[in-house]
N, C-alpha and C. Protein backbone atom coordinates (compact mmCIF):
# COMPACT_ATOMS: atom_id res chain seq x y z
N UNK A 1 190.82 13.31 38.21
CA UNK A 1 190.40 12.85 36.89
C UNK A 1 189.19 11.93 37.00
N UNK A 2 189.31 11.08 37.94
CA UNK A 2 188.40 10.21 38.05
C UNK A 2 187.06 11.00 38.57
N UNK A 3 187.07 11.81 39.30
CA UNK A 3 185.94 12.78 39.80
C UNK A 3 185.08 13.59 38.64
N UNK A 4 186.10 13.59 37.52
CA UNK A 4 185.51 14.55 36.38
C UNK A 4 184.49 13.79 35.51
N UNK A 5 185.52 12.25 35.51
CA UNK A 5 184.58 11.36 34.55
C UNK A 5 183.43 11.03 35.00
N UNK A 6 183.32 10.87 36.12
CA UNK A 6 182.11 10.14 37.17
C UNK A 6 180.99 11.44 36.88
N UNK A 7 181.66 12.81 37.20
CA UNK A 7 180.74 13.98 36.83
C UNK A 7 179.74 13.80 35.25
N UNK A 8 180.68 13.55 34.15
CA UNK A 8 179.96 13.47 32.84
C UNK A 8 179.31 12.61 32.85
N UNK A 9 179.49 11.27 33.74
CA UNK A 9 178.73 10.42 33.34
C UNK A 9 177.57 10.67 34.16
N UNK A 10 177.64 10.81 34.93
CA UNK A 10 175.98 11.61 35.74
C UNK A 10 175.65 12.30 35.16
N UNK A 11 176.01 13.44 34.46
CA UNK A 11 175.11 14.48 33.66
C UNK A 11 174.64 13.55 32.49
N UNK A 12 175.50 13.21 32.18
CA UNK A 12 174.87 12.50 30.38
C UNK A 12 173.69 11.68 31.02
N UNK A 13 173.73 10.87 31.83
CA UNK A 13 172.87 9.58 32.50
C UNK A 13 171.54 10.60 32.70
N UNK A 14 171.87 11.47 33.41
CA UNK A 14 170.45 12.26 33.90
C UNK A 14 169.93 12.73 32.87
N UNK A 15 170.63 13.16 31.18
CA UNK A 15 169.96 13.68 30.16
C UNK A 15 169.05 12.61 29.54
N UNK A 16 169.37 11.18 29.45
CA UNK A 16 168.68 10.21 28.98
C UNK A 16 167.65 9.79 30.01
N UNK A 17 167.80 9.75 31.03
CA UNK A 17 166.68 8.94 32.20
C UNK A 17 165.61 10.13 32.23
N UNK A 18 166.07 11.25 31.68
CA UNK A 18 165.24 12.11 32.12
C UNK A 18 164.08 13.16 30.82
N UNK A 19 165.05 12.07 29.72
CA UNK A 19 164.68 12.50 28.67
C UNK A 19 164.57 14.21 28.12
N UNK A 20 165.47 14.55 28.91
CA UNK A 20 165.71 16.09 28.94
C UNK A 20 165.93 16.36 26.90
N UNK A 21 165.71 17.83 26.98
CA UNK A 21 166.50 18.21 25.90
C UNK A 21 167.73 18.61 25.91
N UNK A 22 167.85 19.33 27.31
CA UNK A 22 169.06 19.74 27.16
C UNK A 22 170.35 18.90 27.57
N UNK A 23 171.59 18.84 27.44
CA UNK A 23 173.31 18.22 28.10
C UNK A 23 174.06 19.45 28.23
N UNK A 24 173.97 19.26 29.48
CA UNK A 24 175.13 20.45 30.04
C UNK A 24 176.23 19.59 30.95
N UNK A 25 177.14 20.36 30.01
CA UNK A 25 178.52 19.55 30.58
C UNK A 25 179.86 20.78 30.91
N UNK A 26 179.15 21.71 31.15
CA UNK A 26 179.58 22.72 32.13
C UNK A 26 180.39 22.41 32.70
N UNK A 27 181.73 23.19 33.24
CA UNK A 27 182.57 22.94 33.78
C UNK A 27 183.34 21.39 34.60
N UNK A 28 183.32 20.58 33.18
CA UNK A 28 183.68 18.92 33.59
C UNK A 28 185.52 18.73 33.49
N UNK A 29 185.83 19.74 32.85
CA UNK A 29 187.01 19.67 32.90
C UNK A 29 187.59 18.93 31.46
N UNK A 30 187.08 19.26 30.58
CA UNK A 30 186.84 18.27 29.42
C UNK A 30 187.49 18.86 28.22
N UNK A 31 188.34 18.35 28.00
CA UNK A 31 189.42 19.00 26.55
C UNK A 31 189.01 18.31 25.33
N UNK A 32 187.98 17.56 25.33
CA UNK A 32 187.02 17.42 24.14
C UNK A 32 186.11 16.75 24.33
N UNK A 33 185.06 16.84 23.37
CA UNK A 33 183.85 15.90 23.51
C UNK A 33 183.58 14.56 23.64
N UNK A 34 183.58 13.95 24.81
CA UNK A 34 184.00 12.34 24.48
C UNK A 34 183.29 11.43 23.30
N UNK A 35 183.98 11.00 22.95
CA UNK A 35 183.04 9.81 21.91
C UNK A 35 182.33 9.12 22.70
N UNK A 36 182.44 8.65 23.86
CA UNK A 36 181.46 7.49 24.10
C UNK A 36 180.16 7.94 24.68
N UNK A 37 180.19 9.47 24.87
CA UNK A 37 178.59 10.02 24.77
C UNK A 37 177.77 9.52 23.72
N UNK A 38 178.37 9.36 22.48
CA UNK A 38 177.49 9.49 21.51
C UNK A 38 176.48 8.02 21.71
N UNK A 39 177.18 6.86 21.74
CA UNK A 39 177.05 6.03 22.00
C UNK A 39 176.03 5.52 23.14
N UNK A 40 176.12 6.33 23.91
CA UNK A 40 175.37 6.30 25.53
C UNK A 40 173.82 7.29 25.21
N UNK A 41 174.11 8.26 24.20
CA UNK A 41 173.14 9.08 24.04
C UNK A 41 172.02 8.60 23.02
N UNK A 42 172.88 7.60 22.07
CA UNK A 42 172.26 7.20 21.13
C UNK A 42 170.69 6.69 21.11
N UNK A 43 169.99 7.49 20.47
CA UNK A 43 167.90 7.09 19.81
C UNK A 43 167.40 8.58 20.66
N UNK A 44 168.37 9.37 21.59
CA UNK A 44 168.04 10.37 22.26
C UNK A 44 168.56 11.61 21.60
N UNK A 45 170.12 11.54 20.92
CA UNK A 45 170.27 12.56 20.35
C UNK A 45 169.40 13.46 19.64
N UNK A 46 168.33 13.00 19.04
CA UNK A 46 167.90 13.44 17.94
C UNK A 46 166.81 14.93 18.63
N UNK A 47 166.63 14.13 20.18
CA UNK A 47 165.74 15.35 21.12
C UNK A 47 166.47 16.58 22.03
N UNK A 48 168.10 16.53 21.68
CA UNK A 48 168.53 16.91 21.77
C UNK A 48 168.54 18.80 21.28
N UNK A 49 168.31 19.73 22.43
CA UNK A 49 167.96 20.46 21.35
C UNK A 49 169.35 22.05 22.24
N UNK A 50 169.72 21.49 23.19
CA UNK A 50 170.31 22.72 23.89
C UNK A 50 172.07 21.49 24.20
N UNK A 51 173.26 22.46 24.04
CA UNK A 51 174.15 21.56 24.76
C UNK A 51 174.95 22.74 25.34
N UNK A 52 175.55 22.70 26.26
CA UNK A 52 176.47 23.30 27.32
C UNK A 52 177.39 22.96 27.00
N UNK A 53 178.58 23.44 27.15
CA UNK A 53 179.93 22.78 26.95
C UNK A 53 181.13 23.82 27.58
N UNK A 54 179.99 25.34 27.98
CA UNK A 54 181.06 26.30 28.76
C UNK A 54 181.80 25.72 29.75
N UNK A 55 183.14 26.84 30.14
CA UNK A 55 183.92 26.62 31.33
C UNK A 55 184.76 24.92 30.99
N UNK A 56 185.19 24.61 30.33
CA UNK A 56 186.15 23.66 30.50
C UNK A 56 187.45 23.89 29.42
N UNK A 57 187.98 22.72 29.13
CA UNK A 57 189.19 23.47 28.63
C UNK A 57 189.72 22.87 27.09
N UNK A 58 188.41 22.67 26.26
CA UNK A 58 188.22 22.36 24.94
C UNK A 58 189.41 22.93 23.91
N UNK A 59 190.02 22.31 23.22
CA UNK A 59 191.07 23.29 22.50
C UNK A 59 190.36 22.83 20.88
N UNK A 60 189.35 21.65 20.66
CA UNK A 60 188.98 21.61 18.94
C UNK A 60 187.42 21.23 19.34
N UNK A 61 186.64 21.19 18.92
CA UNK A 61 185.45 20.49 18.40
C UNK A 61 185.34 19.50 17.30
N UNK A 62 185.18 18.45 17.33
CA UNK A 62 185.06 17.63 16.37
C UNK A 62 183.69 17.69 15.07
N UNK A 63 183.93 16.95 13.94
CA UNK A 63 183.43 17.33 12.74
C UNK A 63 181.82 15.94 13.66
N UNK A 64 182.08 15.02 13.97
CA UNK A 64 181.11 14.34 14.24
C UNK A 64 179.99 14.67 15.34
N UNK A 65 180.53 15.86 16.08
CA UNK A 65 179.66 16.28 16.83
C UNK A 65 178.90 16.96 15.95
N UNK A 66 178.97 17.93 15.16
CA UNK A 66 177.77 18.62 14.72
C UNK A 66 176.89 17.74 13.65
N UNK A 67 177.73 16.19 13.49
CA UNK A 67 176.76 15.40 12.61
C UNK A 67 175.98 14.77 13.72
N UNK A 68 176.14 14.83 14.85
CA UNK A 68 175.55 13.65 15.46
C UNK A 68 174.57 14.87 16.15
N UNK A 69 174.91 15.71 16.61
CA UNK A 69 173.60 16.53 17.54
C UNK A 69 172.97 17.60 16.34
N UNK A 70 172.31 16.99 15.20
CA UNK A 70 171.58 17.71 13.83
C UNK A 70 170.26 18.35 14.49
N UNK A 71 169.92 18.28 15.55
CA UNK A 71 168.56 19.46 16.10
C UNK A 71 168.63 20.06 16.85
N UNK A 72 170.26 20.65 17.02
CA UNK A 72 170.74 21.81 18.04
C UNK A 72 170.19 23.08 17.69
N UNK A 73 169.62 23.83 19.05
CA UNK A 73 169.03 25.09 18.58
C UNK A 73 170.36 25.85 19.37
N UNK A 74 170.93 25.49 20.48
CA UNK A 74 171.61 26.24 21.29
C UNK A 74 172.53 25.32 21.06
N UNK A 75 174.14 26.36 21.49
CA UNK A 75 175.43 25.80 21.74
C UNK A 75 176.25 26.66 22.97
N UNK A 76 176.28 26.31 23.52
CA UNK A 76 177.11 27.52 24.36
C UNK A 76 178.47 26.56 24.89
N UNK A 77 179.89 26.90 24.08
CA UNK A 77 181.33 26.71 23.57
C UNK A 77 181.84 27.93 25.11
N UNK A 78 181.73 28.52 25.47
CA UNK A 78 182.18 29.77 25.87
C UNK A 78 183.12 29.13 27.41
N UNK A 79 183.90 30.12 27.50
CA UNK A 79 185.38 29.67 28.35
C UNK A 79 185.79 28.77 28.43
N UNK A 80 186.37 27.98 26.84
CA UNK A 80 187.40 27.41 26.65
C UNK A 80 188.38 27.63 25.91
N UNK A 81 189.01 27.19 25.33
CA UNK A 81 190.21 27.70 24.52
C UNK A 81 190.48 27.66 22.89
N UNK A 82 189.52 27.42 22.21
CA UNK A 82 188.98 27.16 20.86
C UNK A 82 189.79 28.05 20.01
N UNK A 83 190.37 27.49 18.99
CA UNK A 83 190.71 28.63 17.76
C UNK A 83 189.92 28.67 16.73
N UNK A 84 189.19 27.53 16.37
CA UNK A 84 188.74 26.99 15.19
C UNK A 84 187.35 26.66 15.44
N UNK A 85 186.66 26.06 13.84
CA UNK A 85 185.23 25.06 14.24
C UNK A 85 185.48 24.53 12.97
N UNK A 86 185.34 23.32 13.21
CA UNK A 86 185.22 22.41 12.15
C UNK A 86 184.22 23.06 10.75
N UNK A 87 184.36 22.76 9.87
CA UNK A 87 183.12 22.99 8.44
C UNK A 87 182.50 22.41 8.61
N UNK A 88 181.81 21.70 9.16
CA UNK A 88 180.36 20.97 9.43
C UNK A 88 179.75 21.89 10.45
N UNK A 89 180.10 22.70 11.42
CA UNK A 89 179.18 23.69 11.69
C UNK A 89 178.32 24.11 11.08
N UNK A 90 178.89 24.46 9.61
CA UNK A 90 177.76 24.72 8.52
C UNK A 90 176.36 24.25 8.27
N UNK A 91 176.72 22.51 8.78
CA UNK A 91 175.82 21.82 8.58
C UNK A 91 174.68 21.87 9.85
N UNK A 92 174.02 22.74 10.48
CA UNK A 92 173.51 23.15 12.10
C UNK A 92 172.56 23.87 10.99
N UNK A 93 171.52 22.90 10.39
CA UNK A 93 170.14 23.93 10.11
C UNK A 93 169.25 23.78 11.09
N UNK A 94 169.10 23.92 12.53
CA UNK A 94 168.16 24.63 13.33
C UNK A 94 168.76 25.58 14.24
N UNK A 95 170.37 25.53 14.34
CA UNK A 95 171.01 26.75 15.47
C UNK A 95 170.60 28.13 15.24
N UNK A 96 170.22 28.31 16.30
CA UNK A 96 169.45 29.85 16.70
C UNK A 96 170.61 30.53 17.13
N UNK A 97 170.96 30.03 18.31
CA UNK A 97 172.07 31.18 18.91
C UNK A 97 173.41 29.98 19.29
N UNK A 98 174.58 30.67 19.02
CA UNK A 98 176.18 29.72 19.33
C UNK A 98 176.97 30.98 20.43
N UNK A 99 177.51 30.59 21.47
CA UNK A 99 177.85 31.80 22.67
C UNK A 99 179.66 31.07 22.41
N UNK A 100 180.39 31.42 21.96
CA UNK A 100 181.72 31.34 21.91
C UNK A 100 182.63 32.61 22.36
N UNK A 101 181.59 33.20 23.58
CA UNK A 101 182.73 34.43 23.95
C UNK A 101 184.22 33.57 24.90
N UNK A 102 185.05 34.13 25.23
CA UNK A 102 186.58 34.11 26.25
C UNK A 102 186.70 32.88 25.56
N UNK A 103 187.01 32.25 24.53
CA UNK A 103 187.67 31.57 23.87
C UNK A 103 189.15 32.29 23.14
N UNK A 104 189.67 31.68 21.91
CA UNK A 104 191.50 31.99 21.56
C UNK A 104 191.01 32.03 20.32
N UNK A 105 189.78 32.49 19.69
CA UNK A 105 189.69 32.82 18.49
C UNK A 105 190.40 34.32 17.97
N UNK A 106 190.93 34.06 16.49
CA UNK A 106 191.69 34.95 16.15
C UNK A 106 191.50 35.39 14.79
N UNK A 107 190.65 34.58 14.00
CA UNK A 107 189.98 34.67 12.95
C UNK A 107 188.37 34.64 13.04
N UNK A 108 187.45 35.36 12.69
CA UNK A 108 186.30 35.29 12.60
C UNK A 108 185.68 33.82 11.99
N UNK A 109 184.60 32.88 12.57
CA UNK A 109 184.34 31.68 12.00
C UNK A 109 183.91 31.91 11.04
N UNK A 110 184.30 31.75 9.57
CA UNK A 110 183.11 32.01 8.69
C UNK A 110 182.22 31.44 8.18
N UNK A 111 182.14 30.06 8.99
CA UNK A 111 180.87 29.13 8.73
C UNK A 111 179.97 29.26 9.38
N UNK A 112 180.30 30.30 10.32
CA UNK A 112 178.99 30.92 10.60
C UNK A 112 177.69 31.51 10.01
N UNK A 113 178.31 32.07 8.62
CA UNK A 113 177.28 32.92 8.28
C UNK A 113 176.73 32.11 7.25
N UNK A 114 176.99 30.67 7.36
CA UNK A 114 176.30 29.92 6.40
C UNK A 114 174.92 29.52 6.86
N UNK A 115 174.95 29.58 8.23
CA UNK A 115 173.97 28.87 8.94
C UNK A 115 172.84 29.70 8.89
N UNK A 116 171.33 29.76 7.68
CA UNK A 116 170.69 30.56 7.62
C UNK A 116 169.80 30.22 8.90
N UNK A 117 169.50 29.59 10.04
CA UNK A 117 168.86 29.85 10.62
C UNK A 117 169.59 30.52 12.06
N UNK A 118 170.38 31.19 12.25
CA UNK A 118 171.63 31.40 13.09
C UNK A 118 171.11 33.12 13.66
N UNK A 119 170.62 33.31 15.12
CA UNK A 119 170.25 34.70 15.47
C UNK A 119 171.14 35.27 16.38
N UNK A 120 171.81 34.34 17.04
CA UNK A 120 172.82 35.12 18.40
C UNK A 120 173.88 33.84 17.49
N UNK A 121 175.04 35.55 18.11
CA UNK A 121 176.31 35.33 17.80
C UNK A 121 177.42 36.06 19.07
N UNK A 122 177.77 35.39 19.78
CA UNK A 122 178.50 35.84 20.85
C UNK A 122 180.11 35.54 20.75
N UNK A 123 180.87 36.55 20.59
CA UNK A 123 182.58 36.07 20.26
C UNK A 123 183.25 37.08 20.98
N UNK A 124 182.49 37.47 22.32
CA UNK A 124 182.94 38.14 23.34
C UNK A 124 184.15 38.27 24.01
N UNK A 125 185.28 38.34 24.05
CA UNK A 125 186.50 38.11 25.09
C UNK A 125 187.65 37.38 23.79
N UNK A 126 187.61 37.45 22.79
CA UNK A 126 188.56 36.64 22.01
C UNK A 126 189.93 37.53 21.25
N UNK A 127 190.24 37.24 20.16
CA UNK A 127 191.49 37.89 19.68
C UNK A 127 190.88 38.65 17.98
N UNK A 128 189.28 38.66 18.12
CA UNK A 128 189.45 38.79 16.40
C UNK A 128 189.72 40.13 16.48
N UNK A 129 190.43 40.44 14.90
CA UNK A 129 190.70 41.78 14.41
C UNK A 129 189.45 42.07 13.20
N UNK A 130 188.75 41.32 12.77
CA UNK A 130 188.56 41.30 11.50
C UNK A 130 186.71 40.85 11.51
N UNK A 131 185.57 41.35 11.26
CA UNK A 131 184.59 40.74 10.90
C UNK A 131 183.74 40.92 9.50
N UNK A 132 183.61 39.76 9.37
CA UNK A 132 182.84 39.58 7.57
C UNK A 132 181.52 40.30 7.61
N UNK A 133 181.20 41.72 7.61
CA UNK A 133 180.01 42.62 8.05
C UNK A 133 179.57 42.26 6.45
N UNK A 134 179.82 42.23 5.58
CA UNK A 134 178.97 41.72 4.31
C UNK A 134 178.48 40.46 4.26
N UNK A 135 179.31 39.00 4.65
CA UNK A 135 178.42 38.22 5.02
C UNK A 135 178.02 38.05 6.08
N UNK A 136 177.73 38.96 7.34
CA UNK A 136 176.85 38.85 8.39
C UNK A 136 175.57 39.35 7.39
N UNK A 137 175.36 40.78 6.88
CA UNK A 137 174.29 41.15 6.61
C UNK A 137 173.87 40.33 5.63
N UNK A 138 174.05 39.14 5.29
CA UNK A 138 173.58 38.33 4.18
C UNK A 138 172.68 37.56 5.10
N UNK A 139 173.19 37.05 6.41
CA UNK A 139 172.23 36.13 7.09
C UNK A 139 171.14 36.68 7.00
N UNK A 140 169.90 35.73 6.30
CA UNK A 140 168.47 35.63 7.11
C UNK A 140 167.77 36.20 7.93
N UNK A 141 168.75 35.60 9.33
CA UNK A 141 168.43 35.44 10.52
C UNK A 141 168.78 36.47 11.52
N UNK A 142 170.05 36.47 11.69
CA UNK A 142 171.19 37.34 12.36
C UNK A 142 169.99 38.28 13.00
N UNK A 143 170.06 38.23 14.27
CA UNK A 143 169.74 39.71 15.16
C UNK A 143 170.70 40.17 15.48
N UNK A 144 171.68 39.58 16.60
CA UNK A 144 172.51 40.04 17.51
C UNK A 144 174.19 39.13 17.44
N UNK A 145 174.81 40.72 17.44
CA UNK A 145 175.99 40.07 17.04
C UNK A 145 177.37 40.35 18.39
N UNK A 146 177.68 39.60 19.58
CA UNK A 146 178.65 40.71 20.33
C UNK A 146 180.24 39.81 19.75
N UNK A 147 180.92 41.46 19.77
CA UNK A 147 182.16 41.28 19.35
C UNK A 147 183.11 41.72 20.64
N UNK A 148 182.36 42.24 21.37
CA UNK A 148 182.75 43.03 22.88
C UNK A 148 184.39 42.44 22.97
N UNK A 149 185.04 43.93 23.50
CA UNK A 149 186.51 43.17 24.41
C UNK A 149 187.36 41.89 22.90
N UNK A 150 187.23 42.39 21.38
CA UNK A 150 188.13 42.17 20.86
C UNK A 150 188.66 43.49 20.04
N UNK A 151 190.10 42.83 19.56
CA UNK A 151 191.01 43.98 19.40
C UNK A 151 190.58 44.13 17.51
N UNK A 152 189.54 44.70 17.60
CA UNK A 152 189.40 44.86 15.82
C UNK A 152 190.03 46.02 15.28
N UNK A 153 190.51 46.05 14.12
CA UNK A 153 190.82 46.81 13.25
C UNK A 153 190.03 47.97 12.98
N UNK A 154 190.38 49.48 13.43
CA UNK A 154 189.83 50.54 12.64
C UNK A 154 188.75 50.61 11.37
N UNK A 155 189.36 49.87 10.02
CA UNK A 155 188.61 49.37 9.21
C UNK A 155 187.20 48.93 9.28
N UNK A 156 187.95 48.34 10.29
CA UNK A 156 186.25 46.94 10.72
C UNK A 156 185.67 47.66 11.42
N UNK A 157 186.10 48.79 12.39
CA UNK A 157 185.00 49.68 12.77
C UNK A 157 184.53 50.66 12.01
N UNK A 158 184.67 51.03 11.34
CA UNK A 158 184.50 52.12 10.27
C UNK A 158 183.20 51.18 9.50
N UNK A 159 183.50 50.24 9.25
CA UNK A 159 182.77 49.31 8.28
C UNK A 159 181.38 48.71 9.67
N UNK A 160 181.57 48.89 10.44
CA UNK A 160 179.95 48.88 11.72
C UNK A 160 179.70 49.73 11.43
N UNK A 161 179.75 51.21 11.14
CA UNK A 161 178.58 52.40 10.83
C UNK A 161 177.47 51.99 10.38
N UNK A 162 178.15 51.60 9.24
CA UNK A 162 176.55 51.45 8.17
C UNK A 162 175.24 50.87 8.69
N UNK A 163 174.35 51.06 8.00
CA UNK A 163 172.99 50.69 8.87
C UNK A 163 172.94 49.10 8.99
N UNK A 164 172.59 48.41 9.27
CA UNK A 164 172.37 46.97 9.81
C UNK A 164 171.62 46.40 10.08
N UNK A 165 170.94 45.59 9.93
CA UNK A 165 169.46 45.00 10.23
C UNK A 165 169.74 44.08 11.68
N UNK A 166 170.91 44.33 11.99
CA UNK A 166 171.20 43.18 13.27
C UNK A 166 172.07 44.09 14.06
N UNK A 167 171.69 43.46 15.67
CA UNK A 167 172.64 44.94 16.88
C UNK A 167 174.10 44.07 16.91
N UNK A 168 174.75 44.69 16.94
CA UNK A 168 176.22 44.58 17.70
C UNK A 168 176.41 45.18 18.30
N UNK A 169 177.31 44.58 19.15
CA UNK A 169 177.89 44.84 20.84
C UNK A 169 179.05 45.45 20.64
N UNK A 170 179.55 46.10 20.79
CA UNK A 170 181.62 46.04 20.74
C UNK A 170 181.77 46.77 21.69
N UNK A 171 183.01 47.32 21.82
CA UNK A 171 184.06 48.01 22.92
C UNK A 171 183.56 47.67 23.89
């Protein structure tokens, strides 16, 4: 435990000394976002523009993270254990691309498709049956959508035919 914390705190330390954009906190072992990043990150967040958070073992995201990192272009959530995302996701007007594949999602996020600046959508390895293909094609933005390796509904494939202004991935 103590090895994990010492880990975040070197990564976070090296994002500020180094004035990086990006925080990657990649495989720290971390079942949520600590609060006292924010704090440590604080007058830097704002240059914040990429965060890592794959490979650990996240089960929620908090509503204050997406208030506090407001000039995220990238998120990459992917191999942890997530069911959910808070409704302030919504609030992410510069996210380009969010990578939430091998997560425990089982419902499609649908605050996703609020996010008009939103181009990659990765929900690779999860449990959905079900995707909102009318409000995907509403996004803006939307290029690329993978649904790969989930168990969707007939329906919902039937309903990918149609033409699309954005690629999806599946089977």
């Amino acid at each position: 435990m103590a090895e994990a914390v010492a880990n975040v705190a070197r990564k976070v330390n090296a994002t500020v000394e180094e004035g990086s954009d990006t925080l990657d906190l990649s495989n720290c072992k971390l079942i949520s976002f600590p609060d006292g990043i924010f704090k440590v990150l604080k007058g830097v967040s704002e240059n914040i523009r990429v965060v890592t958070l794959a490979d650990n073992e996240m089960k929620a995201i908090s509503s204050s993270f997406f208030a506090y990192f407001t000039q995220l272009r990238e998120l990459d959530l992917q191999g942890n254990v997530l069911t959910k995302l808070p409704n302030a996701v919504e609030e992410m007007k510069h996210l380009i691309s969010i990578n939430l594949a091998n997560n425990n999602f089982s419902i499609f996020p649908d605050k996703l498709t609020e996010i008009a600046t939103l181009e990659r959508i990765n929900l690779e390895g999860n449990q959905i049956t079900e995707i909102p293909m009318e409000k995907l094609s509403a996004m803006p933005a939307l290029k690329w959508l993978n649904v790969k390796s989930n168990p969707l509904y007939t329906e919902t494939q039937c309903a990918r035919k149609c033409p699309l202004k954005f690629d999806i991935v599946e089977s």
